[in-house]
N, C-alpha and C. Protein backbone atom coordinates (compact mmCIF):
# COMPACT_ATOMS: atom_id res chain seq x y z
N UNK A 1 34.99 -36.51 52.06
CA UNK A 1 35.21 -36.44 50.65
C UNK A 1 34.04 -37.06 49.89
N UNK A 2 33.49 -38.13 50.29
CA UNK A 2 32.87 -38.53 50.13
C UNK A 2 31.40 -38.03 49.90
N UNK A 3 31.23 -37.20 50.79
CA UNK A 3 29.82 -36.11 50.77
C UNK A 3 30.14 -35.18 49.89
N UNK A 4 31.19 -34.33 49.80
CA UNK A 4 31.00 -33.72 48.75
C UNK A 4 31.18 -34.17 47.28
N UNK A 5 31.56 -35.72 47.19
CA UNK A 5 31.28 -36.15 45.75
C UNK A 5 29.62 -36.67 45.36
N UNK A 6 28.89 -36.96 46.46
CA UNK A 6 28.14 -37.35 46.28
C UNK A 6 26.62 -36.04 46.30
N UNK A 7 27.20 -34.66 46.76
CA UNK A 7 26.90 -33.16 46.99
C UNK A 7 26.96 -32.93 45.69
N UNK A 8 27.96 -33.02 44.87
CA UNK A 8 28.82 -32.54 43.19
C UNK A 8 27.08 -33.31 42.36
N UNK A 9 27.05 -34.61 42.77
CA UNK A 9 26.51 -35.80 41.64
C UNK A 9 25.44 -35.39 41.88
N UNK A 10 24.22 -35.07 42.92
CA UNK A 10 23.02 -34.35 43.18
C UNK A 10 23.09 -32.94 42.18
N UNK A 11 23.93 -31.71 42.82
CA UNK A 11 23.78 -30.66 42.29
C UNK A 11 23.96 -31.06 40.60
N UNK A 12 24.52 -31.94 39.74
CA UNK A 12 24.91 -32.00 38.92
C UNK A 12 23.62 -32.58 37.61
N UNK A 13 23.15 -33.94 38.71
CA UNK A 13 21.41 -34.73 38.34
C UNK A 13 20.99 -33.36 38.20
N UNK A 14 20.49 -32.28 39.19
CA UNK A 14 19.17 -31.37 39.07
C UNK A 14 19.59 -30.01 38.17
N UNK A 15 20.64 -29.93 37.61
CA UNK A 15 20.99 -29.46 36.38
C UNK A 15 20.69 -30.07 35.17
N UNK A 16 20.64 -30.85 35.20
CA UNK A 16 20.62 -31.96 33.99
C UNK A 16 19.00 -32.00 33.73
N UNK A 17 18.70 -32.39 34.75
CA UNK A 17 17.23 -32.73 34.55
C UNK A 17 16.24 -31.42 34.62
N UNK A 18 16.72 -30.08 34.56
CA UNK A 18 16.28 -29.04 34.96
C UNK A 18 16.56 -28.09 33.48
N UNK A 19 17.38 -29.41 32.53
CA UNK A 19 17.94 -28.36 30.88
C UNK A 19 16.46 -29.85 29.64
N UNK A 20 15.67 -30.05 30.49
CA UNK A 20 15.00 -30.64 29.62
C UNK A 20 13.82 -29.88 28.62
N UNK A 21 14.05 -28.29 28.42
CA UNK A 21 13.27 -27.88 27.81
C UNK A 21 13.36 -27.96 26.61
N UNK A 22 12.80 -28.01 25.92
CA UNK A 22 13.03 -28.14 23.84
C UNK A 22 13.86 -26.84 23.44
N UNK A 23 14.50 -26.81 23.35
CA UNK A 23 15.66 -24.96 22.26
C UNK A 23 15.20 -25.26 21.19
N UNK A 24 14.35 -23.64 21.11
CA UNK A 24 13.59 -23.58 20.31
C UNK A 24 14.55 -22.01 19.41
N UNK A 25 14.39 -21.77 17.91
CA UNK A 25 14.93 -20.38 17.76
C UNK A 25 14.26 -19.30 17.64
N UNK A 26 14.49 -18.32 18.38
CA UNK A 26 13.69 -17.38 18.06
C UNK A 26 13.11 -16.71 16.74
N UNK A 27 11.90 -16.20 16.68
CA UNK A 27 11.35 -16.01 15.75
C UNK A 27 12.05 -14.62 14.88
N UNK A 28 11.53 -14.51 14.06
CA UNK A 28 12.50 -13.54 13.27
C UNK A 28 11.55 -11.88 13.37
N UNK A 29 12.53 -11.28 14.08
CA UNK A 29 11.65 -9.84 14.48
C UNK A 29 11.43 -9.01 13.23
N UNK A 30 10.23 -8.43 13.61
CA UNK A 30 9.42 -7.56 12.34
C UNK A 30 10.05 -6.19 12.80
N UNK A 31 10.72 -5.64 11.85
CA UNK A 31 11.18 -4.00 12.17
C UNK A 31 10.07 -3.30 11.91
N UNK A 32 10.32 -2.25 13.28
CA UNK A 32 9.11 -1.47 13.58
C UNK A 32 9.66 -0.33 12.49
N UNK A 33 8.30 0.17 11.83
CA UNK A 33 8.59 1.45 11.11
C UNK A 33 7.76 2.62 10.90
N UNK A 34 8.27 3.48 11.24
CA UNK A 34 7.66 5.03 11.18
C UNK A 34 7.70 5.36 10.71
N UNK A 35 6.51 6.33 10.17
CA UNK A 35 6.44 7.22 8.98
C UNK A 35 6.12 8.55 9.41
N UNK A 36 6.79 10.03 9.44
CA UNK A 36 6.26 11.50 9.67
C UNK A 36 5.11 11.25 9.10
N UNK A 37 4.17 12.71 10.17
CA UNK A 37 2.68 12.55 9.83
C UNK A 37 3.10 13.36 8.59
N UNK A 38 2.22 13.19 7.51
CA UNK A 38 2.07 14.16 6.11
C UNK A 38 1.71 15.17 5.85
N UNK A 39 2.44 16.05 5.25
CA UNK A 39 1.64 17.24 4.84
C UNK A 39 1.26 17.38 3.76
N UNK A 40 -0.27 18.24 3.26
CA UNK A 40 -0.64 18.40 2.31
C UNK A 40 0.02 19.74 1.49
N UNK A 41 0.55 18.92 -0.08
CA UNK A 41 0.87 19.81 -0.58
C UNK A 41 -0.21 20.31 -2.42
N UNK A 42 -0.60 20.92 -2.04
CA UNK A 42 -1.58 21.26 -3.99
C UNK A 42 -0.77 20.60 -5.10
N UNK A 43 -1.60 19.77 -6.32
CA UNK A 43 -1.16 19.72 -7.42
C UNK A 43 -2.19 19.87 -8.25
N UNK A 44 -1.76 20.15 -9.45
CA UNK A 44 -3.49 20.32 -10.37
C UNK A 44 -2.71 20.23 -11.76
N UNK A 45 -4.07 19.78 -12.82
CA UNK A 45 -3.49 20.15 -13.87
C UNK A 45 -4.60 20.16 -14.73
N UNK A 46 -4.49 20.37 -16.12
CA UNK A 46 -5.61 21.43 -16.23
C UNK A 46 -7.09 20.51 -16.23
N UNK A 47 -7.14 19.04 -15.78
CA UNK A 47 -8.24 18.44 -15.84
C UNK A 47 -8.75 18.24 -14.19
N UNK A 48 -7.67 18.24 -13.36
CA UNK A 48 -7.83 17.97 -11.69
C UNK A 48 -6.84 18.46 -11.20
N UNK A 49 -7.27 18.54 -10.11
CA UNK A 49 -6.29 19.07 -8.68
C UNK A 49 -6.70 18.10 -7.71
N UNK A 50 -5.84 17.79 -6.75
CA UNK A 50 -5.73 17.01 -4.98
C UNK A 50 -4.56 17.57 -4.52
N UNK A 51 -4.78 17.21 -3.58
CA UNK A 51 -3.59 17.51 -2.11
C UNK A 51 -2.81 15.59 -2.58
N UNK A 52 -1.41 16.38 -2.23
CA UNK A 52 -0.85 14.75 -2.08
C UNK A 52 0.52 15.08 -0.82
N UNK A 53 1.06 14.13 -0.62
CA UNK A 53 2.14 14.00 0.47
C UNK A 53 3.20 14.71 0.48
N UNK A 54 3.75 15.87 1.25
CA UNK A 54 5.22 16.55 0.99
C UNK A 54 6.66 16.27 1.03
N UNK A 55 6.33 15.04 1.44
CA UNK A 55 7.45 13.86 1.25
C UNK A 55 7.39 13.02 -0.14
N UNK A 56 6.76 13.34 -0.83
CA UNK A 56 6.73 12.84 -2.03
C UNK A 56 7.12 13.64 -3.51
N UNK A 57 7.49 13.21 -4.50
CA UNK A 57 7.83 14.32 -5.23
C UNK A 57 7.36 13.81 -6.88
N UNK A 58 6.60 14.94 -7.57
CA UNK A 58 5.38 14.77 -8.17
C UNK A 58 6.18 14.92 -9.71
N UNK A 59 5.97 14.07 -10.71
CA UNK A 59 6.82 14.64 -11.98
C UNK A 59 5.61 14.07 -13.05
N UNK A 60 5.30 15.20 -14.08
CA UNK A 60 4.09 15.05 -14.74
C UNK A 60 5.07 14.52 -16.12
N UNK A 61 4.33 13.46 -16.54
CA UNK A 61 4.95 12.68 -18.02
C UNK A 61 4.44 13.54 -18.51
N UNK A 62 2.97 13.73 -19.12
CA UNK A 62 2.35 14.58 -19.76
C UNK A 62 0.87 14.80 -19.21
N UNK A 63 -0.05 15.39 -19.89
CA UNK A 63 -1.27 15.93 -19.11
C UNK A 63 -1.97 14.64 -19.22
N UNK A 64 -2.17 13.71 -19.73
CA UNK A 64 -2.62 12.19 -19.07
C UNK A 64 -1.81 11.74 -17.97
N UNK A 65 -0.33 11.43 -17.66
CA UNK A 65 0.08 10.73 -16.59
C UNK A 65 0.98 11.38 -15.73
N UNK A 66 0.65 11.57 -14.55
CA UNK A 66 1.51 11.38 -13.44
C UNK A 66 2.25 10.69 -12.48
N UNK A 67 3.49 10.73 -11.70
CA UNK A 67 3.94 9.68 -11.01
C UNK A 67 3.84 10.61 -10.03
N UNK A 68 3.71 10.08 -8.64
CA UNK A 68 3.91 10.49 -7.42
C UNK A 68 5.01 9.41 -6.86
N UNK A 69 6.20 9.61 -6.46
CA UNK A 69 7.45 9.06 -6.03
C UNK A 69 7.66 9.28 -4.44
N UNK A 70 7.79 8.13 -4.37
CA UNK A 70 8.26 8.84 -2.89
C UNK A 70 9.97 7.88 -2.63
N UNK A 71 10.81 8.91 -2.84
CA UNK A 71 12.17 7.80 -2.81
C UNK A 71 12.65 7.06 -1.65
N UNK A 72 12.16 7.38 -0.70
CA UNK A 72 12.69 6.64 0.97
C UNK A 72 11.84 5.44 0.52
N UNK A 73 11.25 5.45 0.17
CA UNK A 73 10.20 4.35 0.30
C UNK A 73 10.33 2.91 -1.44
N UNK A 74 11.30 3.81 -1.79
CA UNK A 74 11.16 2.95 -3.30
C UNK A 74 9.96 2.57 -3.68
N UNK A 75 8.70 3.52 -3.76
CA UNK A 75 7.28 3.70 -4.27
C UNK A 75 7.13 4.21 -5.13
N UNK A 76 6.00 4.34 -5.57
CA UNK A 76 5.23 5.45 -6.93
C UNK A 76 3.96 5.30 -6.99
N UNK A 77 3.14 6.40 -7.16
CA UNK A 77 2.00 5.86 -7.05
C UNK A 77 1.83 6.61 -8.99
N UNK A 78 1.07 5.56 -9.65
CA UNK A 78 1.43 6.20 -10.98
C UNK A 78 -0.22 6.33 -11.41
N UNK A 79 -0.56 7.61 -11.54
CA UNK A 79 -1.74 7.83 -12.42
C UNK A 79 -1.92 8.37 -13.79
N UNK A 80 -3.24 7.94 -14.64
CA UNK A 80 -3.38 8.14 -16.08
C UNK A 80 -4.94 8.75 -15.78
N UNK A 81 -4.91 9.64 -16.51
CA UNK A 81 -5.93 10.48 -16.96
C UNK A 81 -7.13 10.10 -18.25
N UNK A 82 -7.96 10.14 -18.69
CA UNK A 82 -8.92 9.85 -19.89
C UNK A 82 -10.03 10.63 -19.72
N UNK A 83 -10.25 10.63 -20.84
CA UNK A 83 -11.39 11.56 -20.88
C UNK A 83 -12.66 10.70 -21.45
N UNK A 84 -13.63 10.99 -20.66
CA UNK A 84 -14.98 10.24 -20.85
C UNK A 84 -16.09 10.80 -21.99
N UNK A 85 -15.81 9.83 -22.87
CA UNK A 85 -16.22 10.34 -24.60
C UNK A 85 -17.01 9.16 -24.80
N UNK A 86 -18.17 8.97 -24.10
CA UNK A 86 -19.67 7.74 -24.30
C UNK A 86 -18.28 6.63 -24.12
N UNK A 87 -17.30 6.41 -23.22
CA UNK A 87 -16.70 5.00 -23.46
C UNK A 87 -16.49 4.51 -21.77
N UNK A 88 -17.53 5.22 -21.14
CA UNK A 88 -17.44 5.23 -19.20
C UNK A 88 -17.56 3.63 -19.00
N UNK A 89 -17.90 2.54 -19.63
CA UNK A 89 -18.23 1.04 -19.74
C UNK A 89 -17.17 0.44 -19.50
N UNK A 90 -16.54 1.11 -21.09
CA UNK A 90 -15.19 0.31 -21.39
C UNK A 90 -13.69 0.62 -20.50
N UNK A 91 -14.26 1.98 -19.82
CA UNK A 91 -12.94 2.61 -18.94
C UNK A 91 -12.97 2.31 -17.29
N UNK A 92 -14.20 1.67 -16.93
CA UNK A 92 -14.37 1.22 -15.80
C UNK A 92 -14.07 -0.51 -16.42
N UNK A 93 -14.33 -1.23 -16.96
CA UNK A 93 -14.19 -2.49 -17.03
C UNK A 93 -12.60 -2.70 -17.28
N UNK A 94 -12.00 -1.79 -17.88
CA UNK A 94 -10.52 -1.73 -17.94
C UNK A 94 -9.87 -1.67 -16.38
N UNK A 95 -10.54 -0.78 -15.45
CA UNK A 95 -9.77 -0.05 -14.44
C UNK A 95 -10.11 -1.45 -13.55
N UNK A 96 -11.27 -2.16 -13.74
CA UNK A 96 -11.58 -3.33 -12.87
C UNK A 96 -10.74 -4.50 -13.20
N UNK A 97 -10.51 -4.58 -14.61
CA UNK A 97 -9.80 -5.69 -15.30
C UNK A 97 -8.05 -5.97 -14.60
N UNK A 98 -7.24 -4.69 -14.47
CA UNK A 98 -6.09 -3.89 -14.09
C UNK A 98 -5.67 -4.64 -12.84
N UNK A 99 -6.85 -4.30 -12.20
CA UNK A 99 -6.86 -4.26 -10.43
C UNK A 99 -6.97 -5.83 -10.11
N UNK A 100 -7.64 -7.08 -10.87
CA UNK A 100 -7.81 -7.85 -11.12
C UNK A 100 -6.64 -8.75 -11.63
N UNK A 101 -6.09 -8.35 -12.32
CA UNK A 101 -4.85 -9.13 -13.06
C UNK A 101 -3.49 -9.67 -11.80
N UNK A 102 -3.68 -9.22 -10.58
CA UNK A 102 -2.91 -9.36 -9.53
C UNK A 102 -3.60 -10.34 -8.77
N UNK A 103 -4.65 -10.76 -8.65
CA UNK A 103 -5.33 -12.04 -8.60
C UNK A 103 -4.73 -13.12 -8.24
N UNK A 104 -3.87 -13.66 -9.20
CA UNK A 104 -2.96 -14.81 -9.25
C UNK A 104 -2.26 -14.63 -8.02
N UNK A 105 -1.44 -13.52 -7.59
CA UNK A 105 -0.31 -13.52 -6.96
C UNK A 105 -0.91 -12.92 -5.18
N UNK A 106 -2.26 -12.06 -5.40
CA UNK A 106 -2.81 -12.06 -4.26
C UNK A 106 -3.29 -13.05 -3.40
N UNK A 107 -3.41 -12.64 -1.94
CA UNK A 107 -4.67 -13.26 -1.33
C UNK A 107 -5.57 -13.03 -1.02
N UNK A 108 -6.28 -12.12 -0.98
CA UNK A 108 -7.31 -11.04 -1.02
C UNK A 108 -7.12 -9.59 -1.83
N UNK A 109 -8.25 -9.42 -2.67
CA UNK A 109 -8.52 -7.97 -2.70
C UNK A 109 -9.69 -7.30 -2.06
N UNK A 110 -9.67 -6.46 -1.14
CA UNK A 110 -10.67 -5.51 -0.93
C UNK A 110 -11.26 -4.70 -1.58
N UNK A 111 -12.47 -4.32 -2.13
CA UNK A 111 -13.10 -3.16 -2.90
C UNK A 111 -13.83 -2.54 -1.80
N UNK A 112 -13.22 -1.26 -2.03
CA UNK A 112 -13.69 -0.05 -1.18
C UNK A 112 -14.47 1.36 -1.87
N UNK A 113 -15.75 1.38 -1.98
CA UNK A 113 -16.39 2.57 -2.37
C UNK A 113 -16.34 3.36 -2.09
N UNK A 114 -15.94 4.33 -3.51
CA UNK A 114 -15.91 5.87 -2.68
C UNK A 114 -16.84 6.68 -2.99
N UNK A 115 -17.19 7.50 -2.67
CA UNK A 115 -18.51 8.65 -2.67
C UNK A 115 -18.59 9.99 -1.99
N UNK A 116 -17.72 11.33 -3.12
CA UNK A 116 -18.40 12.73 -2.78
C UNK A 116 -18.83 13.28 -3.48
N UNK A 117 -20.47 13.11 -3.42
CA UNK A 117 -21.35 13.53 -4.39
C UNK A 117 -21.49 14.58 -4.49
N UNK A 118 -20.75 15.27 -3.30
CA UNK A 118 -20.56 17.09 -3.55
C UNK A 118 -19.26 17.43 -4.70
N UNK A 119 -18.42 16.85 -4.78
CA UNK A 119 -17.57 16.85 -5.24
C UNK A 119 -17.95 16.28 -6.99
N UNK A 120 -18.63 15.46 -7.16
CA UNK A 120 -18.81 14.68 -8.26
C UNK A 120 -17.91 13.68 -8.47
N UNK A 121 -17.68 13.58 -7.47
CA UNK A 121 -16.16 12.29 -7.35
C UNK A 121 -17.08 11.02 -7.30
N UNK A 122 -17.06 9.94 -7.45
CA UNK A 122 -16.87 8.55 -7.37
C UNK A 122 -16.10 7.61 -7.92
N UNK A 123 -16.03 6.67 -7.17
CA UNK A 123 -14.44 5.71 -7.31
C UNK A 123 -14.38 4.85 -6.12
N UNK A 124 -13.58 3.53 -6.82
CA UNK A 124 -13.40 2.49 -6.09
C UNK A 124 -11.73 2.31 -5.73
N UNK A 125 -11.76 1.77 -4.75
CA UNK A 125 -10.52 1.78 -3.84
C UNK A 125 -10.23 0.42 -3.74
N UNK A 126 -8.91 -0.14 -4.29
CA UNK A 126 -8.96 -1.61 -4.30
C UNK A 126 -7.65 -2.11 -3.33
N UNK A 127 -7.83 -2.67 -2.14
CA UNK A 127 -6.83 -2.84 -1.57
C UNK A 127 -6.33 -4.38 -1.53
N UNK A 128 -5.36 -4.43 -1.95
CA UNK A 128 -4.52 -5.98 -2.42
C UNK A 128 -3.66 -6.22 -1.45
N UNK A 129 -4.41 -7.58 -1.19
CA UNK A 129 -3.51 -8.37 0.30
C UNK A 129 -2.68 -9.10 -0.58
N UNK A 130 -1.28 -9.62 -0.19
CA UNK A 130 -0.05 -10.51 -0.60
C UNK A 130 0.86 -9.99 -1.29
N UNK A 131 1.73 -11.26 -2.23
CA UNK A 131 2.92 -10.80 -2.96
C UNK A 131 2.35 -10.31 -4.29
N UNK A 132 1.26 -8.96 -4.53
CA UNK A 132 1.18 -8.93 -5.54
C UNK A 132 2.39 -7.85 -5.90
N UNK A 133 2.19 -7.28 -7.47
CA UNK A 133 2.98 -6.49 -7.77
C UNK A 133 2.68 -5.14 -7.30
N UNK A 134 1.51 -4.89 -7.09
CA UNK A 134 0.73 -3.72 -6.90
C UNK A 134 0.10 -3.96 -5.46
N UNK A 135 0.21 -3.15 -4.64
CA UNK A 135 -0.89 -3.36 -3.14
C UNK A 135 -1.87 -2.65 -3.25
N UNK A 136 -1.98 -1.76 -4.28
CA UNK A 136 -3.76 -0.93 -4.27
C UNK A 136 -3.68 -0.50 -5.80
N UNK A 137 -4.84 -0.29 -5.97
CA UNK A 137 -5.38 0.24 -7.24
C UNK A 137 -6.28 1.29 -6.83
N UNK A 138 -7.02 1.97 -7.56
CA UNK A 138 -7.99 2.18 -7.33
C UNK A 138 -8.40 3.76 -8.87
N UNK A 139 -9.88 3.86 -9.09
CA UNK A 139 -10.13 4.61 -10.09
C UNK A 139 -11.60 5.41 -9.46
N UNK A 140 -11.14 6.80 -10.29
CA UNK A 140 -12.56 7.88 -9.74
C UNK A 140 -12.69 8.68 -11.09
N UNK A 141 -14.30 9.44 -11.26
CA UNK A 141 -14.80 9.99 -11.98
C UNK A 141 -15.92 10.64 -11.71
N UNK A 142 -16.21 11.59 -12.57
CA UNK A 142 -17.61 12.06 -12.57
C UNK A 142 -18.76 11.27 -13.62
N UNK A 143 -18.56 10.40 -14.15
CA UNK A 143 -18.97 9.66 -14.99
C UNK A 143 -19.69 10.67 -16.09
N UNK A 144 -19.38 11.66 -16.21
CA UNK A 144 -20.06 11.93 -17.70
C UNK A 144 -18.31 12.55 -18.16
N UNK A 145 -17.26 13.62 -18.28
CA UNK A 145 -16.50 13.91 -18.24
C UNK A 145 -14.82 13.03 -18.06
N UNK A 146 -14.57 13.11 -17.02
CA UNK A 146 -13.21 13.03 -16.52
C UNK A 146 -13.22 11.25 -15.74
N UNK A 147 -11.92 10.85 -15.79
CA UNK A 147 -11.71 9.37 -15.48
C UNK A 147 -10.19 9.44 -14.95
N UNK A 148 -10.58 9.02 -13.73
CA UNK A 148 -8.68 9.05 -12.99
C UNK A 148 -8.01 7.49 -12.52
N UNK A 149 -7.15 6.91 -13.47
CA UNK A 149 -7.00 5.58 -12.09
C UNK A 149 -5.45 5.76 -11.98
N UNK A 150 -5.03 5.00 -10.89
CA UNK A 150 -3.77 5.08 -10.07
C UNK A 150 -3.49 3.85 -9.23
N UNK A 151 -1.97 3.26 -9.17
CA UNK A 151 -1.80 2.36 -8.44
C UNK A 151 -0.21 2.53 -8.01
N UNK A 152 -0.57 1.85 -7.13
CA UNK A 152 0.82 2.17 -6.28
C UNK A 152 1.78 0.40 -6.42
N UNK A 153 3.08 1.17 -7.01
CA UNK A 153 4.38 0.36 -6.89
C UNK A 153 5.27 0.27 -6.28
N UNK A 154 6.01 -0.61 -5.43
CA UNK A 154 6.95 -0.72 -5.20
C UNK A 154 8.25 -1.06 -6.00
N UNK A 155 9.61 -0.56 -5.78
CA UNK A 155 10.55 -0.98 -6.58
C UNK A 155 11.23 -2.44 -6.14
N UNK A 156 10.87 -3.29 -5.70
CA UNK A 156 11.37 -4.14 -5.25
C UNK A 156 10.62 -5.03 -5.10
N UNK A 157 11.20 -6.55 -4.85
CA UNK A 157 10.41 -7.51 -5.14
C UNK A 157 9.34 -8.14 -3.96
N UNK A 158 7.94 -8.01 -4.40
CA UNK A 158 6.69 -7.96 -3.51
C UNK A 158 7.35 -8.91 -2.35
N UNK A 159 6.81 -8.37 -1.26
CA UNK A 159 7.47 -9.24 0.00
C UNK A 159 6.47 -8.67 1.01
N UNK A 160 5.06 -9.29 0.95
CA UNK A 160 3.92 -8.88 1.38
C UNK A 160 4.22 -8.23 2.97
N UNK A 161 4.99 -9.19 3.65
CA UNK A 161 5.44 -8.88 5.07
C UNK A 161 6.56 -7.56 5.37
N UNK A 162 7.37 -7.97 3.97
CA UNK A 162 7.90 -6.69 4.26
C UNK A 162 7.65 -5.06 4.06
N UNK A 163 6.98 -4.80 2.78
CA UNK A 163 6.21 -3.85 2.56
C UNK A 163 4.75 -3.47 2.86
N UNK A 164 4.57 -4.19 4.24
CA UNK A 164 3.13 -3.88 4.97
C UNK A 164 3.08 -2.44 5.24
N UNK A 165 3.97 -2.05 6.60
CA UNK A 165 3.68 -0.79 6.76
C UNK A 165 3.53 0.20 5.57
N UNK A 166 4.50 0.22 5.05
CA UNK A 166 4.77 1.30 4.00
C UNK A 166 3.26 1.35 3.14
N UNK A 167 3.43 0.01 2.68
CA UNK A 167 2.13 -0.01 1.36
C UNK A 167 0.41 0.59 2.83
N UNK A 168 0.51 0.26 3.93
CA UNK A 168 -0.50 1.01 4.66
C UNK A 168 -0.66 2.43 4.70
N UNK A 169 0.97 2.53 4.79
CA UNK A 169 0.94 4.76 4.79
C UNK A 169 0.59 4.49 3.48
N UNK A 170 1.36 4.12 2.29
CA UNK A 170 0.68 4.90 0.54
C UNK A 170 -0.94 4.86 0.82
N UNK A 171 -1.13 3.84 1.31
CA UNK A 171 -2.53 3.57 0.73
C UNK A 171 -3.66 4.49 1.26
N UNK A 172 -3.00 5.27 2.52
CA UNK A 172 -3.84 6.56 3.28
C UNK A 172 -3.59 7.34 2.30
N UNK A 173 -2.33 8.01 1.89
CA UNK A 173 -2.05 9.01 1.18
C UNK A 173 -2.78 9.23 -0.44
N UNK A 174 -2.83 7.61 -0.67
CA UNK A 174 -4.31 7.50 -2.09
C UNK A 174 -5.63 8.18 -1.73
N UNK A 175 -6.18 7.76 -0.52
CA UNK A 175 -6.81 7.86 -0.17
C UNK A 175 -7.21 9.29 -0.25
N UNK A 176 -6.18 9.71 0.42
CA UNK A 176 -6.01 11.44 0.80
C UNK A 176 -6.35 12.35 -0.86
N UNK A 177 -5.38 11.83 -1.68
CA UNK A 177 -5.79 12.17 -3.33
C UNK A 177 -6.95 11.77 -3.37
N UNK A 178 -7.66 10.91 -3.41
CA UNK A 178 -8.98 10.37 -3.76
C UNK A 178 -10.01 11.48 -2.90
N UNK A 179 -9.93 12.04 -1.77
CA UNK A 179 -10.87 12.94 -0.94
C UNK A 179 -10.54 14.17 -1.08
N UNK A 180 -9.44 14.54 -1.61
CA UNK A 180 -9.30 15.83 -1.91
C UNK A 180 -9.38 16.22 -3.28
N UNK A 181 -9.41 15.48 -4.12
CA UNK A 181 -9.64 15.53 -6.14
C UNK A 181 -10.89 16.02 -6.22
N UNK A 182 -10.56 17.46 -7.17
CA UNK A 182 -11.83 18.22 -7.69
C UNK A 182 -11.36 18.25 -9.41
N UNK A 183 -12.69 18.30 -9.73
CA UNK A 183 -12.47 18.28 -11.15
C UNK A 183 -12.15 19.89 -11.90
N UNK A 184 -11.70 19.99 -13.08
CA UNK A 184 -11.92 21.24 -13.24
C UNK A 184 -12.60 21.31 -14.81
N UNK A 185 -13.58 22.49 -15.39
CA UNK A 185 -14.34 22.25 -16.36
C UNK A 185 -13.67 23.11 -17.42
């Protein structure tokens, strides 16, 4: 009897001394998320045309502004139109000023140049790291004529971690508008 109480008190020590690890809680998992690849669908109006996403759905305010919506996503990517009348200074220092004002709430912005000089396109691509309100901006032109800027919203409250993926697909699909935008005369 004796051996097996003293069998019990061994097996019992190297349990004990074998639960000395720290319990720690697990970390909080990032949901994986997928997005269908995109298809290009035409929009134009009578100052430009691009290809934009067919999962998205396009509603013109008037011939200055458009929204591009995409409802799974509680997004928009919202663009305004102007016309370049000797004021290309004041409409780029605006579109820089815009992109800028998220500053406070960012932690980085990226400026990304764009350039199809076949196209007469140029424009900057502004990609915003953190809780801003906006995760990209960005504005294009031919600088004598036509002036396009656009930024993408979410409906919900910035949650840098949580709207990563998503704000990564919009920000291709800007992109995609930005390389496919032709002007029209």
């Amino acid at each position: 009897m004796m051996r097996k109480y003293i069998f019990l008190v061994i097996v019992f020590s190297v349990l004990l001394a074998s639960c000395n690890e720290e319990v720690l809680p697990k970390p909080k998992a990032m949901l994986r998320l997928e997005y269908p690849d995109s298809t290009a669908v035409n929009f134009g109006t009578s100052k430009y045309l691009f290809n934009y996403n067919a999962l998205a759905r396009v509603k013109k305010t008037n011939e200055s502004a458009v929204t591009i919506e995409y409802p799974k996503m509680n997004a928009a990517i919202f663009l305004s139109y102007k016309p370049v009348e000797g004021n290309l200074n004041q409409l780029l220092s605006d579109a820089q000023k815009l992109s800028y004002e998220h500053a406070a709430k960012a932690d980085n912005i990226l400026e990304q140049p764009f350039v199809n000089s076949e196209a007469k396109v140029y424009g900057m691509f502004y990609d915003v790291k953190g809780d801003a309100a906006s995760q990209s901006q960005f504005y294009v032109t031919d600088s004598t004529e036509h002036f396009l800027t656009g930024s993408l919203y979410f409906s919900v409250k910035p949650n840098y971690d949580s709207i990563l993926p998503a704000a990564v697909y919009l920000q291709e699909d800007i992109r995609k508008i930005m390389e496919t935008l032709r002007w029209k005369n």
